[in-house]
PDB file of N, CA and C in Angstrom:
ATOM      1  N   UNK A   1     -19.843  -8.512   5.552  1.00  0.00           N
ATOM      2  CA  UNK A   1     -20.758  -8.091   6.593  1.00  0.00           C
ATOM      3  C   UNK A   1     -20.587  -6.604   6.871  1.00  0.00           C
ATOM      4  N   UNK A   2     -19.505  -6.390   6.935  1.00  0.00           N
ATOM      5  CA  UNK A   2     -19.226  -4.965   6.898  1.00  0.00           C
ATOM      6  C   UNK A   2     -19.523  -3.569   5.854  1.00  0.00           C
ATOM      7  N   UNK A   3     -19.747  -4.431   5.118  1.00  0.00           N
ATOM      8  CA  UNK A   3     -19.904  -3.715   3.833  1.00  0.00           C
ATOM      9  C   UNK A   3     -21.801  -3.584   3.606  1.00  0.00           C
ATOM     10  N   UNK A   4     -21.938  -4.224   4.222  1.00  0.00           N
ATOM     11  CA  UNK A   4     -23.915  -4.533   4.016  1.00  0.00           C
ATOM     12  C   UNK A   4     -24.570  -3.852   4.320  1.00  0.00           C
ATOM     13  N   UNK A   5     -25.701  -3.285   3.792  1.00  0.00           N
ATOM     14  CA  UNK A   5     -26.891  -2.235   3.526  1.00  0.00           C
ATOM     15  C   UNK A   5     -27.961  -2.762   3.825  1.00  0.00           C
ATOM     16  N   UNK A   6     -28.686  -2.307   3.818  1.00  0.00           N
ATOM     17  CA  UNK A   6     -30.208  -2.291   4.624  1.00  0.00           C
ATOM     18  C   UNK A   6     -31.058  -3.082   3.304  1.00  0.00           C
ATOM     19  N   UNK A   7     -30.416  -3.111   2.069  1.00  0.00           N
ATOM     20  CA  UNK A   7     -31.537  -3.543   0.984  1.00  0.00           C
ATOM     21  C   UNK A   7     -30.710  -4.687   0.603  1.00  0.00           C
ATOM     22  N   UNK A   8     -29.923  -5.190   1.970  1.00  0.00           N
ATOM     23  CA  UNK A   8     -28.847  -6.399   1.286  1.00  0.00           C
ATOM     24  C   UNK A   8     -30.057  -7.535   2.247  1.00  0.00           C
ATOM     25  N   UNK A   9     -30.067  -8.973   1.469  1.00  0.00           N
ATOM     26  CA  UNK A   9     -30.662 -10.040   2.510  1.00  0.00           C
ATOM     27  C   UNK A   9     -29.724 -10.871   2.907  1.00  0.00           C
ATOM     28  N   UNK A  10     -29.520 -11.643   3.365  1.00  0.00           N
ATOM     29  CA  UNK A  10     -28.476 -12.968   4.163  1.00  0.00           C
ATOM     30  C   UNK A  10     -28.907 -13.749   4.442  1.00  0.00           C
ATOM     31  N   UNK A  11     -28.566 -15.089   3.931  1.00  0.00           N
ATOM     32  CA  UNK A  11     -28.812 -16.417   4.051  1.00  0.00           C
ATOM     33  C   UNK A  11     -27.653 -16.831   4.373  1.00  0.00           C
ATOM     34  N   UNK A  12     -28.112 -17.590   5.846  1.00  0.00           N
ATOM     35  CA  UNK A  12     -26.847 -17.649   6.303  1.00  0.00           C
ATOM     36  C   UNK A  12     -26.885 -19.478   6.687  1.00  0.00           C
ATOM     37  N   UNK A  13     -26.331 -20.352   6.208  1.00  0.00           N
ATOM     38  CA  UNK A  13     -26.909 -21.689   6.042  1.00  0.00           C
ATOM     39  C   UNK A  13     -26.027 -22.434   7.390  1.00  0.00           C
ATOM     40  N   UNK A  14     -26.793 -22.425   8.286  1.00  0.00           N
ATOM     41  CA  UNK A  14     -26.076 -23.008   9.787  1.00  0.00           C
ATOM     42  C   UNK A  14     -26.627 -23.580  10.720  1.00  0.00           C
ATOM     43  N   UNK A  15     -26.625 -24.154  11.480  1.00  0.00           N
ATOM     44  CA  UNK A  15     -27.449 -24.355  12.820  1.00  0.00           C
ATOM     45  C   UNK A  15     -26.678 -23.900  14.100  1.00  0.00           C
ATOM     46  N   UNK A  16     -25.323 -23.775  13.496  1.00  0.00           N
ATOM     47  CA  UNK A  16     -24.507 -23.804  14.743  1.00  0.00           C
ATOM     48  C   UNK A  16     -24.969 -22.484  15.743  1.00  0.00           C
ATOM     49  N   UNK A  17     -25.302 -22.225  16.967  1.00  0.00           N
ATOM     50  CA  UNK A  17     -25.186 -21.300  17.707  1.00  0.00           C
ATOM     51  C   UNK A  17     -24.451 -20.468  17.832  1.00  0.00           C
ATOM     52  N   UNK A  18     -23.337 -20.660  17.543  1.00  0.00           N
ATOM     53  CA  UNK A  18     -21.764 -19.873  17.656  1.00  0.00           C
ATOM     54  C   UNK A  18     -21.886 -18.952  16.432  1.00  0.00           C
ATOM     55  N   UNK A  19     -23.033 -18.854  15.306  1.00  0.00           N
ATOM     56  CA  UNK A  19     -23.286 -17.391  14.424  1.00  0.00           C
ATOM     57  C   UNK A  19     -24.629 -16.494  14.906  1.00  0.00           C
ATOM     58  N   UNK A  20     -24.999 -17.088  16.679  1.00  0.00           N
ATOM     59  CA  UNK A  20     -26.024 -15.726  16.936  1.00  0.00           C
ATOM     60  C   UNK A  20     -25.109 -14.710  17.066  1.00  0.00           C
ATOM     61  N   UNK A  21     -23.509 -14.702  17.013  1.00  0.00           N
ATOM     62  CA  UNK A  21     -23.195 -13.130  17.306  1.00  0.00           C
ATOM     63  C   UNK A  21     -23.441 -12.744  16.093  1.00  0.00           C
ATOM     64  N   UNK A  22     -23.034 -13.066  14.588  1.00  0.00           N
ATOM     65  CA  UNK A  22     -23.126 -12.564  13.510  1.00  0.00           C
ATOM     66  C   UNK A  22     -24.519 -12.245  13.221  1.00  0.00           C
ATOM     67  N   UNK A  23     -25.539 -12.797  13.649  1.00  0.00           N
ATOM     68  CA  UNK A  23     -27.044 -12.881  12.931  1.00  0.00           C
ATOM     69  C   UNK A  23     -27.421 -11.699  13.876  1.00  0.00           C
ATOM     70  N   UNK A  24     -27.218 -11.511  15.328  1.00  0.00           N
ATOM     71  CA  UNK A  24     -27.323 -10.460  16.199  1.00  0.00           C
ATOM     72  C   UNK A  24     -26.837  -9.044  15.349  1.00  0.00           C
ATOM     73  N   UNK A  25     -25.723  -9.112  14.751  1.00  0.00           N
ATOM     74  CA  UNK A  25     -24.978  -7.944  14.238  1.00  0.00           C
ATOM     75  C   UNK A  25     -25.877  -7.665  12.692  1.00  0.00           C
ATOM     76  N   UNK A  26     -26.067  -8.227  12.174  1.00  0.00           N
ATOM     77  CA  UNK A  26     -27.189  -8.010  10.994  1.00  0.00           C
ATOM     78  C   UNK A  26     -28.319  -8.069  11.345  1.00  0.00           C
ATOM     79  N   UNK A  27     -28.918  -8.033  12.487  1.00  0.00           N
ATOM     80  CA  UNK A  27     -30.138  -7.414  12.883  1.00  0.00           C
ATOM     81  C   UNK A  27     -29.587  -5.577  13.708  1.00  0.00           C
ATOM     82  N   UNK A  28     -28.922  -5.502  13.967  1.00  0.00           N
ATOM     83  CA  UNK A  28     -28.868  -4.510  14.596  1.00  0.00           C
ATOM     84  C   UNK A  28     -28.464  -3.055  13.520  1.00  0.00           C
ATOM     85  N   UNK A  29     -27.802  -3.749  12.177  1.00  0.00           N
ATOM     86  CA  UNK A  29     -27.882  -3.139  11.091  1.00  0.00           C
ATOM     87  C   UNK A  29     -29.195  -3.201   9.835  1.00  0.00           C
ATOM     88  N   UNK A  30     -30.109  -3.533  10.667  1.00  0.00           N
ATOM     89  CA  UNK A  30     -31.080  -3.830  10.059  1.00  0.00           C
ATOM     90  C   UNK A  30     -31.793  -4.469   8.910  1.00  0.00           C
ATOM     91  N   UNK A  31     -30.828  -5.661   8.506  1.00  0.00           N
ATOM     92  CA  UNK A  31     -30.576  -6.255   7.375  1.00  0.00           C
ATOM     93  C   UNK A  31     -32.043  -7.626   7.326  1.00  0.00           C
ATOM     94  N   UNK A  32     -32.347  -8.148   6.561  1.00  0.00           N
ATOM     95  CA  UNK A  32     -33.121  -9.170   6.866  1.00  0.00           C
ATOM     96  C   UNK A  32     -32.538 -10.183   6.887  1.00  0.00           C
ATOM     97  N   UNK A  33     -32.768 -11.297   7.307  1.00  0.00           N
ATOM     98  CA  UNK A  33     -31.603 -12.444   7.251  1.00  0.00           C
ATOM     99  C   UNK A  33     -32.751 -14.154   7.361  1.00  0.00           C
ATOM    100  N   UNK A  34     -32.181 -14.059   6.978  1.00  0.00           N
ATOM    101  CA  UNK A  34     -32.478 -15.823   6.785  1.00  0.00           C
ATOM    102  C   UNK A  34     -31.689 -17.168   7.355  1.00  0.00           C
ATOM    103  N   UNK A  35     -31.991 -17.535   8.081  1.00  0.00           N
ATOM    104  CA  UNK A  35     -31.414 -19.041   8.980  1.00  0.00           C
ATOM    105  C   UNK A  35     -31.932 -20.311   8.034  1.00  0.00           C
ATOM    106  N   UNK A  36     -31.008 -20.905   7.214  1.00  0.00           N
ATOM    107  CA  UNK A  36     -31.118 -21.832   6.516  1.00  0.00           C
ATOM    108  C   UNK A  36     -30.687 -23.313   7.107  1.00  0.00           C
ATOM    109  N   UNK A  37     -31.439 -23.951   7.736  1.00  0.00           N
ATOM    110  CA  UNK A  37     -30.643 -25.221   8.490  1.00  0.00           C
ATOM    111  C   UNK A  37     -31.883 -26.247   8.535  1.00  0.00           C
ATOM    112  N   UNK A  38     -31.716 -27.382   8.699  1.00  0.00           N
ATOM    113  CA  UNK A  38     -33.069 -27.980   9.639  1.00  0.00           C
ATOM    114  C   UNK A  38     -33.367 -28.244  10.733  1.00  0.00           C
ATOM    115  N   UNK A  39     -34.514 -28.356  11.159  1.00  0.00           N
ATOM    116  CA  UNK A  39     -35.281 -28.120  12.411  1.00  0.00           C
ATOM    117  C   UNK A  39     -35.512 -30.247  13.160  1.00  0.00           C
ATOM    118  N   UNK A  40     -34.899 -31.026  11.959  1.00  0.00           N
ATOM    119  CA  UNK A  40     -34.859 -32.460  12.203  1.00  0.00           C
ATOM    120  C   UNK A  40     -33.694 -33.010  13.132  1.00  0.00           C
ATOM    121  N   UNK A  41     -34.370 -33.664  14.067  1.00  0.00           N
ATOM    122  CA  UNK A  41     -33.579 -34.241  15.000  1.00  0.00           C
ATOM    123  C   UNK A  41     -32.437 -35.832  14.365  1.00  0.00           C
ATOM    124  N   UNK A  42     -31.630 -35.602  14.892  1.00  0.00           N
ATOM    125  CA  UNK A  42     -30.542 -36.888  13.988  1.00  0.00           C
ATOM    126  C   UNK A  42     -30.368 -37.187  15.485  1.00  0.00           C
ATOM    127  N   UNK A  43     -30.092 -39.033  15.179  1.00  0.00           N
ATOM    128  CA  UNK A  43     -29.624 -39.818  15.772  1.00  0.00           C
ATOM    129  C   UNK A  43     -28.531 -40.400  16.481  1.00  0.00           C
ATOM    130  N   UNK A  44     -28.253 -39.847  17.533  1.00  0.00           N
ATOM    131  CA  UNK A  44     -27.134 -40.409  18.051  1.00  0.00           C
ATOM    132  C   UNK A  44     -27.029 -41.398  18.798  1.00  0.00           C
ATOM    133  N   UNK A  45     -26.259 -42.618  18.378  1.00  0.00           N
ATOM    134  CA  UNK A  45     -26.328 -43.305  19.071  1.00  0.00           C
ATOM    135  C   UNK A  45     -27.835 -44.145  19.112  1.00  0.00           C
ATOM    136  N   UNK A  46     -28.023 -45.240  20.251  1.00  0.00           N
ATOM    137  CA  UNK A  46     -29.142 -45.966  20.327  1.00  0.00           C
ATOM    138  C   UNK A  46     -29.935 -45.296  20.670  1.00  0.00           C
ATOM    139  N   UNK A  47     -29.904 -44.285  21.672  1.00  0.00           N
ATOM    140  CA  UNK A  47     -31.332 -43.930  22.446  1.00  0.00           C
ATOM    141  C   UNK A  47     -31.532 -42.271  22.170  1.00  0.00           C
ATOM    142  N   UNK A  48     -30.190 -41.705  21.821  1.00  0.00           N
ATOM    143  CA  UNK A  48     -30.503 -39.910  22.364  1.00  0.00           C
ATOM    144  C   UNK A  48     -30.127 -39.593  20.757  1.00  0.00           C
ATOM    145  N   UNK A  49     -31.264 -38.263  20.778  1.00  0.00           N
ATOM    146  CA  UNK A  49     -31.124 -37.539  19.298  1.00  0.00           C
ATOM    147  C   UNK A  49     -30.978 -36.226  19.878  1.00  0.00           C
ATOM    148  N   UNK A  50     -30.305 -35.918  18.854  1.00  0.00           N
ATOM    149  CA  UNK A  50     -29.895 -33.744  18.767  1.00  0.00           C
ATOM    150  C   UNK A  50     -30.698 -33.590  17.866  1.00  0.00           C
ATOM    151  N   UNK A  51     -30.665 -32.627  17.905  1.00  0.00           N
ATOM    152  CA  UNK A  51     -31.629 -30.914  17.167  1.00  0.00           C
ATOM    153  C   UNK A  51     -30.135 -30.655  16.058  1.00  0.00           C
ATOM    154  N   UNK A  52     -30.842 -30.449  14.981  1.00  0.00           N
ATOM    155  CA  UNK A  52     -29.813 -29.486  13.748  1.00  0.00           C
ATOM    156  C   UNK A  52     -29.477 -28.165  14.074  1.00  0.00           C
ATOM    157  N   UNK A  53     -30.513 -27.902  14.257  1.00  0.00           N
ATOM    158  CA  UNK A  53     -30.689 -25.927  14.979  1.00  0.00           C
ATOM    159  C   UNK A  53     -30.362 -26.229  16.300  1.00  0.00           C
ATOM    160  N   UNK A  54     -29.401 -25.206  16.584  1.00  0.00           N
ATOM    161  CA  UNK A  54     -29.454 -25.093  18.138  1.00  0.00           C
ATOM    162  C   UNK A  54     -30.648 -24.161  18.721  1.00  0.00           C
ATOM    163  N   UNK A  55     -30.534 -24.419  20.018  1.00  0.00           N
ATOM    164  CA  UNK A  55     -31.329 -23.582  20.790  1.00  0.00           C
ATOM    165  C   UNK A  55     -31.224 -22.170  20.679  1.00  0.00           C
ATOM    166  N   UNK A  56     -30.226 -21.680  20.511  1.00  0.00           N
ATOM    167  CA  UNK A  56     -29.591 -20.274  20.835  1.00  0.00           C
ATOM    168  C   UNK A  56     -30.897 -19.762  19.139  1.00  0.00           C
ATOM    169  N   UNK A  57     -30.365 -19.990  17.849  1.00  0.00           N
ATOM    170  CA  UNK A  57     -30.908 -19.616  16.931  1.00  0.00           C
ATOM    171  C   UNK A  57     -32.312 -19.830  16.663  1.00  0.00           C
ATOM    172  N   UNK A  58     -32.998 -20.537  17.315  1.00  0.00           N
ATOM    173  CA  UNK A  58     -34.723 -21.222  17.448  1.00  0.00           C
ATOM    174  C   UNK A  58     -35.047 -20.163  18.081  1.00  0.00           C
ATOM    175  N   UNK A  59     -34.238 -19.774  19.183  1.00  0.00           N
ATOM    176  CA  UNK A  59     -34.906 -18.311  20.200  1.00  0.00           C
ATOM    177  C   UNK A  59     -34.657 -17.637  19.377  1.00  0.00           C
ATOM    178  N   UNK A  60     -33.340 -17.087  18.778  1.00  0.00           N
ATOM    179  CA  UNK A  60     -33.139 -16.029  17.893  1.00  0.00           C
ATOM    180  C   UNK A  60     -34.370 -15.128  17.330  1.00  0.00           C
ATOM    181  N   UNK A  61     -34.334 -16.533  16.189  1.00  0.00           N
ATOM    182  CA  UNK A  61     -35.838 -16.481  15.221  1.00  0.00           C
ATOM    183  C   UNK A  61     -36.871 -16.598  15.687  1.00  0.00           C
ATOM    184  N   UNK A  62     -37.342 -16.883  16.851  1.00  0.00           N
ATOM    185  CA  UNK A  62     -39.056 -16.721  17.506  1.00  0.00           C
ATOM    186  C   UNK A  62     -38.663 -15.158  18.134  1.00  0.00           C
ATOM    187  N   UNK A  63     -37.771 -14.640  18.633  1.00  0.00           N
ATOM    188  CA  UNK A  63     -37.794 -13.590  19.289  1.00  0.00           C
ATOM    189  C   UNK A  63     -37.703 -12.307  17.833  1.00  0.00           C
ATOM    190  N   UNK A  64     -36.835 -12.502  17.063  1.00  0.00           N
ATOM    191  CA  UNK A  64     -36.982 -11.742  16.365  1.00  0.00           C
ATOM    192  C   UNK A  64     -38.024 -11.742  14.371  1.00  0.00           C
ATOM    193  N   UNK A  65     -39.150 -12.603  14.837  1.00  0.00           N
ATOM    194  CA  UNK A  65     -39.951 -12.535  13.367  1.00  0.00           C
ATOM    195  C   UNK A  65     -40.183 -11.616  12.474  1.00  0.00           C
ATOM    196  N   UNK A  66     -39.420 -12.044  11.313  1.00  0.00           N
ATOM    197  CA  UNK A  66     -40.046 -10.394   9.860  1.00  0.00           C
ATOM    198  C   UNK A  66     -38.590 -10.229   9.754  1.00  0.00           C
ATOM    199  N   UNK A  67     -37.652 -10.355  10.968  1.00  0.00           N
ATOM    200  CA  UNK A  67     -36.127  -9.938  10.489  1.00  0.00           C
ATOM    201  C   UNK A  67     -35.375 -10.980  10.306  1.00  0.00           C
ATOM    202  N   UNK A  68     -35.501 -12.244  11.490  1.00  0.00           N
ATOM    203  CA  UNK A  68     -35.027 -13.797  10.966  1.00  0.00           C
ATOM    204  C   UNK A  68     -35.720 -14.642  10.639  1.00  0.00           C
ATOM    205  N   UNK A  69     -35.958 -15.098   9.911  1.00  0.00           N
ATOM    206  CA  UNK A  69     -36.135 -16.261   9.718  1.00  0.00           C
ATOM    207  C   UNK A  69     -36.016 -17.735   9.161  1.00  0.00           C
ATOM    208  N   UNK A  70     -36.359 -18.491   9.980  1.00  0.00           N
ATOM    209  CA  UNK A  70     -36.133 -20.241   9.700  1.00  0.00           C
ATOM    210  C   UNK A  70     -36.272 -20.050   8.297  1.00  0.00           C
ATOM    211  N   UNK A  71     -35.503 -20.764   7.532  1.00  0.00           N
ATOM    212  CA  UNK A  71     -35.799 -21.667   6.313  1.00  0.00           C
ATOM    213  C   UNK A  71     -35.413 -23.210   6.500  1.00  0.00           C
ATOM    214  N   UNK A  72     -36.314 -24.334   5.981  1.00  0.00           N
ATOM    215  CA  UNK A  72     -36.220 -25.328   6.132  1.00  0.00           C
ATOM    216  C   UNK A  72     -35.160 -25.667   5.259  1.00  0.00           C
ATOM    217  N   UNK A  73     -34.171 -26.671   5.344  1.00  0.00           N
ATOM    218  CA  UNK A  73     -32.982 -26.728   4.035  1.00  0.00           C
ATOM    219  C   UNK A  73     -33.983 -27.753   3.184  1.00  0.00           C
ATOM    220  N   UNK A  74     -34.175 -28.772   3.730  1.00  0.00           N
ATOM    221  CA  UNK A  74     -34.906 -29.671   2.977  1.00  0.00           C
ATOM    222  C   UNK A  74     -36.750 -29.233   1.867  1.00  0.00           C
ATOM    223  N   UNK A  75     -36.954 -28.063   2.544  1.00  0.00           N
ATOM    224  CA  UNK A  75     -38.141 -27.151   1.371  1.00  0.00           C
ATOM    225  C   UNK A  75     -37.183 -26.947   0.639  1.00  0.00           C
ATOM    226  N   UNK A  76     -36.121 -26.022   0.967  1.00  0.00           N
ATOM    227  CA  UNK A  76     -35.212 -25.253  -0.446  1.00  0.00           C
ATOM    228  C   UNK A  76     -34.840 -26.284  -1.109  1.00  0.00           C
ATOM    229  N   UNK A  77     -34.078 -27.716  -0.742  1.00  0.00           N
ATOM    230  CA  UNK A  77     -33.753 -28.242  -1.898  1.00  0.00           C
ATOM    231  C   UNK A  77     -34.441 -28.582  -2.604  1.00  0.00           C
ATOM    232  N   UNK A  78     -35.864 -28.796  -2.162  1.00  0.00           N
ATOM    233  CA  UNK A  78     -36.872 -29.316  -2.920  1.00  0.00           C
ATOM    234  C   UNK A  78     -37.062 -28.645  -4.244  1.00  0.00           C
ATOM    235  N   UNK A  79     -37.215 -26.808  -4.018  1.00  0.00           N
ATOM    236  CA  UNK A  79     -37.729 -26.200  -4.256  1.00  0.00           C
ATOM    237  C   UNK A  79     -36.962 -25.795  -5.910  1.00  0.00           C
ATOM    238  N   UNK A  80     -35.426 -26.434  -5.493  1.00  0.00           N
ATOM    239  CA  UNK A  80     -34.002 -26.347  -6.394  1.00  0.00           C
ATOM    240  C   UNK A  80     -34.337 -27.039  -7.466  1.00  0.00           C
ATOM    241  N   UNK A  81     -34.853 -27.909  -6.863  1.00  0.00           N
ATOM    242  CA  UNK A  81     -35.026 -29.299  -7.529  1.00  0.00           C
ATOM    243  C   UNK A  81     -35.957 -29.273  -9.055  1.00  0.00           C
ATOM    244  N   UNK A  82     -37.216 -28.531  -8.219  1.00  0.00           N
ATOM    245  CA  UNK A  82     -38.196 -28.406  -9.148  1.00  0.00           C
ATOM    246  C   UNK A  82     -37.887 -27.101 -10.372  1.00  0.00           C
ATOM    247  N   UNK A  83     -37.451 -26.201  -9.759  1.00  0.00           N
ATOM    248  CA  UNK A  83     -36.733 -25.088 -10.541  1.00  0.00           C
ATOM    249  C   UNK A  83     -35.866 -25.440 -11.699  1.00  0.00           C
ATOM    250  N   UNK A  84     -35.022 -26.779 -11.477  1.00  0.00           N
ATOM    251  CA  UNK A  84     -33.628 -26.943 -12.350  1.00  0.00           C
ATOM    252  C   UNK A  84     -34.612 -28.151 -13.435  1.00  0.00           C
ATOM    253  N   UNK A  85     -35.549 -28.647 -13.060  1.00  0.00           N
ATOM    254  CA  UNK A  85     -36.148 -29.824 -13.987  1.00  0.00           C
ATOM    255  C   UNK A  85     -36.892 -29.003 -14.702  1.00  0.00           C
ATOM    256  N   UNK A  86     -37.417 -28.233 -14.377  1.00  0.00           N
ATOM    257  CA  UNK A  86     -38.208 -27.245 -15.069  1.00  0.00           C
ATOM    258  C   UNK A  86     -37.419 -26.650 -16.069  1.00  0.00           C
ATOM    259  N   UNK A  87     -36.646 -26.011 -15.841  1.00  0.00           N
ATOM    260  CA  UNK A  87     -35.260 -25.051 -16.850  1.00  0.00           C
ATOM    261  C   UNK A  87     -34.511 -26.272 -17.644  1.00  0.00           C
ATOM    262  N   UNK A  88     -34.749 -27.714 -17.435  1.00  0.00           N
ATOM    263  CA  UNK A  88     -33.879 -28.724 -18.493  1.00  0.00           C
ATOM    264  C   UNK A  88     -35.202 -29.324 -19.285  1.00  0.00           C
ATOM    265  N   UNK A  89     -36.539 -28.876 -18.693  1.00  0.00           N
ATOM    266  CA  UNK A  89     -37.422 -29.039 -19.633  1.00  0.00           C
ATOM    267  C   UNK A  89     -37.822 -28.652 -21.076  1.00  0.00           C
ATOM    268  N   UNK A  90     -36.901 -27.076 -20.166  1.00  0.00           N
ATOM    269  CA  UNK A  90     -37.355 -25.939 -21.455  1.00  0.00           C
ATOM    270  C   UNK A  90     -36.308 -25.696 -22.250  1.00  0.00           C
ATOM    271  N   UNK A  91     -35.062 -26.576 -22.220  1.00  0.00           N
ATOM    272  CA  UNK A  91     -34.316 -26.095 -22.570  1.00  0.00           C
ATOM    273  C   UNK A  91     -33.993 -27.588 -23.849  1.00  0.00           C
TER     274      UNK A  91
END
């Protein structure tokens, strides 16, 4: 992080809240960054579900658009997916 340049990107694969200080600090160095997590609620228990993303990083990324943003994990794996069948096609 310390070492990072303005033409560096960051994917930073989390939901946890406890990396808006880091994602804060690579915006302020003007880096682009990427929040890789999902936005799907899991089940706890019988009645109450959580959020993957916390709150803290959902504001993050609506407050700061063009410099963070959401990536869905479940598009990217998809996206892995189709990439690696493709390359054992051709190969």
């Amino acid at each position: 992080m310390e070492l990072a340049q303005k033409d560096n990107v960051f994917y930073i694969f989390t939901g946890d809240g406890d990396f808006e200080f880091l994602i804060k600090n690579v915006i302020l160095k003007g880096i682009k960054c990427y929040v890789v997590s999902s936005a799907n609620k899991v089940r706890i228990g019988k009645r109450y579900f959580i959020s993957r993303l916390s709150k803290k990083l959902r504001k993050l990324c609506a407050e700061n658009l063009g410099v963070v943003d959401f990536v869905e994990i479940d598009r990217l794996k998809m996206r892995i997916k189709k990439e690696n069948a493709t390359q054992v096609d051709v190969l």
